[in-house]
C-alpha atoms as a PDB file:
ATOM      1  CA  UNK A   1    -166.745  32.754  24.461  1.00  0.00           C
ATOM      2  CA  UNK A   2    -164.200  35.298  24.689  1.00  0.00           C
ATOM      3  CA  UNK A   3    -161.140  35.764  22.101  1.00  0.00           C
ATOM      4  CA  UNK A   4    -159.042  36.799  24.859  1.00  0.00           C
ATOM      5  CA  UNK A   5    -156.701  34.025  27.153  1.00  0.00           C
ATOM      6  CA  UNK A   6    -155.743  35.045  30.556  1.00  0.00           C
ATOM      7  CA  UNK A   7    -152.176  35.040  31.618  1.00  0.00           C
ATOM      8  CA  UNK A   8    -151.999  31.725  32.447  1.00  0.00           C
ATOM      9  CA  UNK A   9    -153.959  30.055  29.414  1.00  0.00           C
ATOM     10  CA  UNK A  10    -151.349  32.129  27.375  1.00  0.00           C
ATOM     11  CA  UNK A  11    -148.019  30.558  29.269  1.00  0.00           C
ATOM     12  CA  UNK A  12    -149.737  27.147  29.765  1.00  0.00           C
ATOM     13  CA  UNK A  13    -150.348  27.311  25.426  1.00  0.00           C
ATOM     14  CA  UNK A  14    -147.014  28.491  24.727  1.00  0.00           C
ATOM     15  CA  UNK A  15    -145.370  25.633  27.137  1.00  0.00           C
ATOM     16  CA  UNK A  16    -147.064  23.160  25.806  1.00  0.00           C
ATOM     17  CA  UNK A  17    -146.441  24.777  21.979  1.00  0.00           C
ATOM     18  CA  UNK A  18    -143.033  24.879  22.828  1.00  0.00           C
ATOM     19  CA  UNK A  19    -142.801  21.078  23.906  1.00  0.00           C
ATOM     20  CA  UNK A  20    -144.443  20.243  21.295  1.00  0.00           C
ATOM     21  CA  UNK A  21    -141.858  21.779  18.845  1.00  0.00           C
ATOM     22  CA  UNK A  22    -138.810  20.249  20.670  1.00  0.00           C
ATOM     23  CA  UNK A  23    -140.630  17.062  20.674  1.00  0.00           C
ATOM     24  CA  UNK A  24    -140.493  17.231  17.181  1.00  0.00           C
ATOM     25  CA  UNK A  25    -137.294  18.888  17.004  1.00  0.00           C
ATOM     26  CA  UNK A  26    -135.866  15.932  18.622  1.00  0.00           C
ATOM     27  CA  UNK A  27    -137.714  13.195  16.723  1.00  0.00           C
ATOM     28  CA  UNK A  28    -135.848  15.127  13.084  1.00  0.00           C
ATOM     29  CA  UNK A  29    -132.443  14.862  15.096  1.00  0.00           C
ATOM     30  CA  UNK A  30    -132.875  10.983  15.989  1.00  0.00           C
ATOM     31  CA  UNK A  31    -133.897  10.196  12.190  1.00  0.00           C
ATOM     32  CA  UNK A  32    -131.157  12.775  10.579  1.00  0.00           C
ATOM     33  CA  UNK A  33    -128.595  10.203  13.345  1.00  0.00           C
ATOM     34  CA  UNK A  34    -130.439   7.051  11.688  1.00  0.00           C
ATOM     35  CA  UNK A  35    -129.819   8.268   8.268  1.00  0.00           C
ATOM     36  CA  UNK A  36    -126.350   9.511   8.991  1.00  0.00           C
ATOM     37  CA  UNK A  37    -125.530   6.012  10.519  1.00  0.00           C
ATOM     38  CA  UNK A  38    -127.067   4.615   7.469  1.00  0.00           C
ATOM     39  CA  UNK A  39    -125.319   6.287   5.029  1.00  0.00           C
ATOM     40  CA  UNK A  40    -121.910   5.797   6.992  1.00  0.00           C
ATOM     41  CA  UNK A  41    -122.415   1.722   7.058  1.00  0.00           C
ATOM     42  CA  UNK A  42    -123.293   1.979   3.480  1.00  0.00           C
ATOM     43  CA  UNK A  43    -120.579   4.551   2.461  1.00  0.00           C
ATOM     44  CA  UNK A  44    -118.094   2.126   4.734  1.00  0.00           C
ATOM     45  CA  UNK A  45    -119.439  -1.720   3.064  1.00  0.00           C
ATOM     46  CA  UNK A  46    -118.831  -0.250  -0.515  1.00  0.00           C
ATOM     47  CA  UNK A  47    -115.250   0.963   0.769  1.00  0.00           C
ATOM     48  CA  UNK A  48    -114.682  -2.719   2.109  1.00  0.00           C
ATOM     49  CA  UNK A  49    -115.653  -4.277  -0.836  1.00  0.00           C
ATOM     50  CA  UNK A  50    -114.132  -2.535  -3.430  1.00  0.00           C
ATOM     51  CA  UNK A  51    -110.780  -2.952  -1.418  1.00  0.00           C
ATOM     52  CA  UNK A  52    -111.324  -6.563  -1.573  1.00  0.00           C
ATOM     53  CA  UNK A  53    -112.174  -6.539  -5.370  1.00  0.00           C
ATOM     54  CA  UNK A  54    -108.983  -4.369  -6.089  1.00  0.00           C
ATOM     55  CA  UNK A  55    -107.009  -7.442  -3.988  1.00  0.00           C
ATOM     56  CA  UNK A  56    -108.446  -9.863  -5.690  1.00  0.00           C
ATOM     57  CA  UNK A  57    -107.994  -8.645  -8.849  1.00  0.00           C
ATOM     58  CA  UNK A  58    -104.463  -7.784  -8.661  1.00  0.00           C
ATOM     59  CA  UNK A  59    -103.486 -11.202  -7.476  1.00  0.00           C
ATOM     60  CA  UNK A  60    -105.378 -12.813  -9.668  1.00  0.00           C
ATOM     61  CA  UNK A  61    -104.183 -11.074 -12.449  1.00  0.00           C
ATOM     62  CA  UNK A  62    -102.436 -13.820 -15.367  1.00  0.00           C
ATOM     63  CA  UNK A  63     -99.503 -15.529 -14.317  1.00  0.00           C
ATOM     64  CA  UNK A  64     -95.982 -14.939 -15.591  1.00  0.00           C
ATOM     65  CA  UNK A  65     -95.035 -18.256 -14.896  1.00  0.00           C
ATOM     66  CA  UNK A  66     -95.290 -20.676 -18.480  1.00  0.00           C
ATOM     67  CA  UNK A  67     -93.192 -21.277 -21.548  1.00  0.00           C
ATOM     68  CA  UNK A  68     -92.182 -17.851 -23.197  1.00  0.00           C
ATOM     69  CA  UNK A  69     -90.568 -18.041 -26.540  1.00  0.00           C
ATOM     70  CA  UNK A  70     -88.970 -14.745 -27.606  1.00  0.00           C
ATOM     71  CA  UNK A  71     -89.736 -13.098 -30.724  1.00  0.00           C
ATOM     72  CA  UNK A  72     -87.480 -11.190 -33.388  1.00  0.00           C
ATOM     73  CA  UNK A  73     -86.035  -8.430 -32.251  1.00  0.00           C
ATOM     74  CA  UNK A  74     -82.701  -6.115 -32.532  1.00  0.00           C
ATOM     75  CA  UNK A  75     -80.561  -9.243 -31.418  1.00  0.00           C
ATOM     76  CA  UNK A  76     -82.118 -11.757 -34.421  1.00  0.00           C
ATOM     77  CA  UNK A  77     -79.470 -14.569 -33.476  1.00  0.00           C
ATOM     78  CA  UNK A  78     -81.549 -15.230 -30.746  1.00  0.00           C
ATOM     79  CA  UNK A  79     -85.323 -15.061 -32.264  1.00  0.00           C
ATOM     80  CA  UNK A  80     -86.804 -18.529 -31.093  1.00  0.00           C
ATOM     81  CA  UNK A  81     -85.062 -18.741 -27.732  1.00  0.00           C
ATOM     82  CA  UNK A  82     -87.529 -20.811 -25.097  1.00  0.00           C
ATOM     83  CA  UNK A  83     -87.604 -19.892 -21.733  1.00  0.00           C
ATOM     84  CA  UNK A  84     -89.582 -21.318 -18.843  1.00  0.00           C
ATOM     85  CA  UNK A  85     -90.525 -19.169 -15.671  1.00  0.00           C
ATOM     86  CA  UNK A  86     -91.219 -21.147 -12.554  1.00  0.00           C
ATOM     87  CA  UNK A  87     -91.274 -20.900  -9.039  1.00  0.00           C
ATOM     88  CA  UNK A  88     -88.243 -22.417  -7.428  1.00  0.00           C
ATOM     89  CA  UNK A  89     -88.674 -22.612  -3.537  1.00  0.00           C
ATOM     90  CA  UNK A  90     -90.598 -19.091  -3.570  1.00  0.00           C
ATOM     91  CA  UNK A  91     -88.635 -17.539  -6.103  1.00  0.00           C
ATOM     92  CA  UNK A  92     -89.231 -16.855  -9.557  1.00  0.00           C
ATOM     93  CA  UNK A  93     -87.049 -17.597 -12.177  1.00  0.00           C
ATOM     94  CA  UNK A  94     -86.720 -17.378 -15.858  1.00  0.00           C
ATOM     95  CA  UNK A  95     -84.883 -21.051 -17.291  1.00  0.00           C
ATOM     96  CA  UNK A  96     -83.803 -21.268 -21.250  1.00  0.00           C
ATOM     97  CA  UNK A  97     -85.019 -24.251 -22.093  1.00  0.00           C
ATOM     98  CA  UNK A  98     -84.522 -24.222 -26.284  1.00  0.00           C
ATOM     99  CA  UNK A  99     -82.337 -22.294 -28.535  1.00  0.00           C
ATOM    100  CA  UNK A 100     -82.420 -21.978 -32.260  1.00  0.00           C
ATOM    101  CA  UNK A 101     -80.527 -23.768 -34.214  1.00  0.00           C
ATOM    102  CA  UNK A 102     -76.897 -21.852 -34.894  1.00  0.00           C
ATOM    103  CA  UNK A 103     -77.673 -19.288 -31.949  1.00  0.00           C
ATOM    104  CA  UNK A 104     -73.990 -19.744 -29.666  1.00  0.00           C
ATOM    105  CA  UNK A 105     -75.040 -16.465 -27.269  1.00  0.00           C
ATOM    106  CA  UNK A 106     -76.784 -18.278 -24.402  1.00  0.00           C
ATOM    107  CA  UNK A 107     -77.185 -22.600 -23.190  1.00  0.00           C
ATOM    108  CA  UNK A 108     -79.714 -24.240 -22.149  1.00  0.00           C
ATOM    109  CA  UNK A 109     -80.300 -24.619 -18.677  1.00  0.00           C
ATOM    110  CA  UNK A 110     -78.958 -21.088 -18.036  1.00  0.00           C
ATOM    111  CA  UNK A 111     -81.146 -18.829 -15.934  1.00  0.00           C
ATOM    112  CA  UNK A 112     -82.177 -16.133 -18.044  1.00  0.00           C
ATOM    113  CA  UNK A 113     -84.318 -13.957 -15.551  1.00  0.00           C
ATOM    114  CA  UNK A 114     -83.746 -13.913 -11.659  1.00  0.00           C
ATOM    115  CA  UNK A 115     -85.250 -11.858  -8.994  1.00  0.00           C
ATOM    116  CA  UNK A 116     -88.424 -11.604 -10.639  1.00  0.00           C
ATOM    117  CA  UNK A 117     -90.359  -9.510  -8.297  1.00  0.00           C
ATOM    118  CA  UNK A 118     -94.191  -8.206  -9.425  1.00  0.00           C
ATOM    119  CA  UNK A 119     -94.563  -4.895  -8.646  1.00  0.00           C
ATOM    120  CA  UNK A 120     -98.163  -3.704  -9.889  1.00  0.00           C
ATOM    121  CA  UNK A 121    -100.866  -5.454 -11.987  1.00  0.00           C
ATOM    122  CA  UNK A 122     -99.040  -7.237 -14.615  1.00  0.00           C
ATOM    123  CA  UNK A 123     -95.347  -5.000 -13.983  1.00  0.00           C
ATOM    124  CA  UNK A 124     -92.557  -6.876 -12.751  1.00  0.00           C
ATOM    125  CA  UNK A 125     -89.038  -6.160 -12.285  1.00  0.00           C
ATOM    126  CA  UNK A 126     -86.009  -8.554 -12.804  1.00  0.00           C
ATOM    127  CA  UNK A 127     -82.570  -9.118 -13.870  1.00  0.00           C
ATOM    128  CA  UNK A 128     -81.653 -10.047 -16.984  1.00  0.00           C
ATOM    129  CA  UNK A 129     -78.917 -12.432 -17.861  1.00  0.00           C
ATOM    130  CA  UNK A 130     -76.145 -10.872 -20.655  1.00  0.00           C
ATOM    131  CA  UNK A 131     -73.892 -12.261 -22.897  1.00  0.00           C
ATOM    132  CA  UNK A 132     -70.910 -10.463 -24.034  1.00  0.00           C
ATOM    133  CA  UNK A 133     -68.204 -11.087 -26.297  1.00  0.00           C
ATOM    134  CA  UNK A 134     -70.130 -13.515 -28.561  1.00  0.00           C
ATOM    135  CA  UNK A 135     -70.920 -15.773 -25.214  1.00  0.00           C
ATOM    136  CA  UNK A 136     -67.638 -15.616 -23.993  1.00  0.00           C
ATOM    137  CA  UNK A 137     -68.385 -13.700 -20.880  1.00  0.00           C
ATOM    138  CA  UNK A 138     -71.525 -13.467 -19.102  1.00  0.00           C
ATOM    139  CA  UNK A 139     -73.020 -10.761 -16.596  1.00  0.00           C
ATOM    140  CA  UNK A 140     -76.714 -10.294 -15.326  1.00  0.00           C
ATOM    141  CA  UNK A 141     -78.086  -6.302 -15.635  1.00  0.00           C
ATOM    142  CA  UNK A 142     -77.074  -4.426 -12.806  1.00  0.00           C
ATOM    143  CA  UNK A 143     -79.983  -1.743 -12.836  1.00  0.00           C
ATOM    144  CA  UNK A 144     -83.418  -3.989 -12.956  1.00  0.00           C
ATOM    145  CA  UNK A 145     -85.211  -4.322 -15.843  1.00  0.00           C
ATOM    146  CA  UNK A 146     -88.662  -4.309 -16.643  1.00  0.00           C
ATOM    147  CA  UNK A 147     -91.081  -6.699 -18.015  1.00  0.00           C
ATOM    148  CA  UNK A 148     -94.915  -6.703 -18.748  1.00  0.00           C
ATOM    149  CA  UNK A 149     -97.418  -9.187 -19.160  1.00  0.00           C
ATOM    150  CA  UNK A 150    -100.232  -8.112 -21.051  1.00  0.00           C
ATOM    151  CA  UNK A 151    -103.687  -8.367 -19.923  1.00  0.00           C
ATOM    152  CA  UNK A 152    -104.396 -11.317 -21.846  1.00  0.00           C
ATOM    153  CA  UNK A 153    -101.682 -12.766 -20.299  1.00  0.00           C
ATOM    154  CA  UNK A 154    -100.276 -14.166 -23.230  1.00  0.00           C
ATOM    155  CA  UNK A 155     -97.309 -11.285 -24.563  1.00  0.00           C
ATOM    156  CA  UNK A 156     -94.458 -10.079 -22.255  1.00  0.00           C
ATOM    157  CA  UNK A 157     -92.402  -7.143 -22.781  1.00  0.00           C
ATOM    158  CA  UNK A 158     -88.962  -6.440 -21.774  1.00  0.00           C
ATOM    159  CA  UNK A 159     -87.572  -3.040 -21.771  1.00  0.00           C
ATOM    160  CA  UNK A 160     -83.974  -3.590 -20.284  1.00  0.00           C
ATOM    161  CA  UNK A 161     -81.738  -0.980 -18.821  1.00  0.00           C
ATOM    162  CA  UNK A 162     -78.105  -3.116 -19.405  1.00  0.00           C
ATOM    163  CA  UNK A 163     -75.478  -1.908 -21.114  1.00  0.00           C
ATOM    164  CA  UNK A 164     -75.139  -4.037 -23.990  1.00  0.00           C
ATOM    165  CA  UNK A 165     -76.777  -2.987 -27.222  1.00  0.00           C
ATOM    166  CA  UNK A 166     -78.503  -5.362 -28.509  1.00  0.00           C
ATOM    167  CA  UNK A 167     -81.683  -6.756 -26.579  1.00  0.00           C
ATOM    168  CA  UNK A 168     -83.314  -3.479 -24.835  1.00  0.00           C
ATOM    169  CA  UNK A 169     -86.533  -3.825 -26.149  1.00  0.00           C
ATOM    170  CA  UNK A 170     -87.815  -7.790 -26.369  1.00  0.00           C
ATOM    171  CA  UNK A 171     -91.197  -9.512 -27.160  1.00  0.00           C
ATOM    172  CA  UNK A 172     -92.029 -12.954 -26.246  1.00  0.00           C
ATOM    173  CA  UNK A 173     -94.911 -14.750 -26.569  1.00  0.00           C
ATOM    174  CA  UNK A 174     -96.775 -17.127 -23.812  1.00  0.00           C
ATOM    175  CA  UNK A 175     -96.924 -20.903 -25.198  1.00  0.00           C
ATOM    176  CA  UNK A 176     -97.927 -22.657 -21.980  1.00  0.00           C
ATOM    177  CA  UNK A 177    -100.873 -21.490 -19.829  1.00  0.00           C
ATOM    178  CA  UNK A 178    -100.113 -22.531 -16.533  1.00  0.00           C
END
């Protein structure tokens, strides 16, 4: 036996040493696709579902429709007022249903909020109606005011932007779960 390869044992060796290592070569690059491919349709179903979650839970976040009775605040003639938020033909709208006894600023059956429109998880935006002159004139705010309902659903929040001075900053507090 000799240690030595002739020319052509040499080229034949390193052809078939070379095939070999492409062979291989190619076998890493198919599995590094598979993984990649892998990863993607994992990386992509976690996208999808989260997205769905997210929709889910912001319109299934609690209602603002329900009974609201406000609670005292910088206008205390009006502490105990009722109001009922429902949707009438798609739109939804903020009824007074009860006043307390002595209060003259507002009637029943007046609509109190209109052009409720949510606009994130529990954030709406509205328009508020205002009396003036000791509920001699009324106006609704021109700007938009806010409201938010808690997470529990069961406290709203009004920070209004009118120009009247009592009433920016109201509390009212769910009585009818809906």
């Amino acid at each position: 036996m000799s240690c030595f390869q002739t020319q052509s044992q040499w080229e034949n060796e390193s052809e078939q040493n070379a095939l070999s290592n492409n062979d291989s070569a190619d076998r890493h690059r198919k599995h590094g696709i598979t993984v990649n491919k892998k990863a993607l349709i994992i990386i992509s179903t976690f996208l999808v579902i989260s997205i769905v979650a997210a929709f889910v839970y912001y319109n299934s976040a609690k209602s603002i429709e329900g009974i609201w009775i406000r609670q005292m605040d910088d206008n205390t003639t009006v502490a105990g007022m009722t109001v009922e938020v429902s949707n009438n033909n798609g739109r939804l709208e903020g009824k007074i249903i009860a006043m307390p006894a002595g209060a003259a600023e507002f009637h029943v059956g007046q609509i109190k909020w209109f052009g409720i429109k949510k606009i994130g998880l529990g954030k709406y935006v509205f328009y508020d109606l205002i009396s003036k002159e000791g509920g001699e004139k009324y106006t609704y705010s021109s700007n938009g005011d806010e409201m938010i309902v808690s997470s529990s659903g069961d406290q709203l929040t009004i920070t209004a932007n009118h120009d009247v001075d009592r009433g920016a900053f109201q509390m009212w507090i769910k009585q009818k779960n809906d």
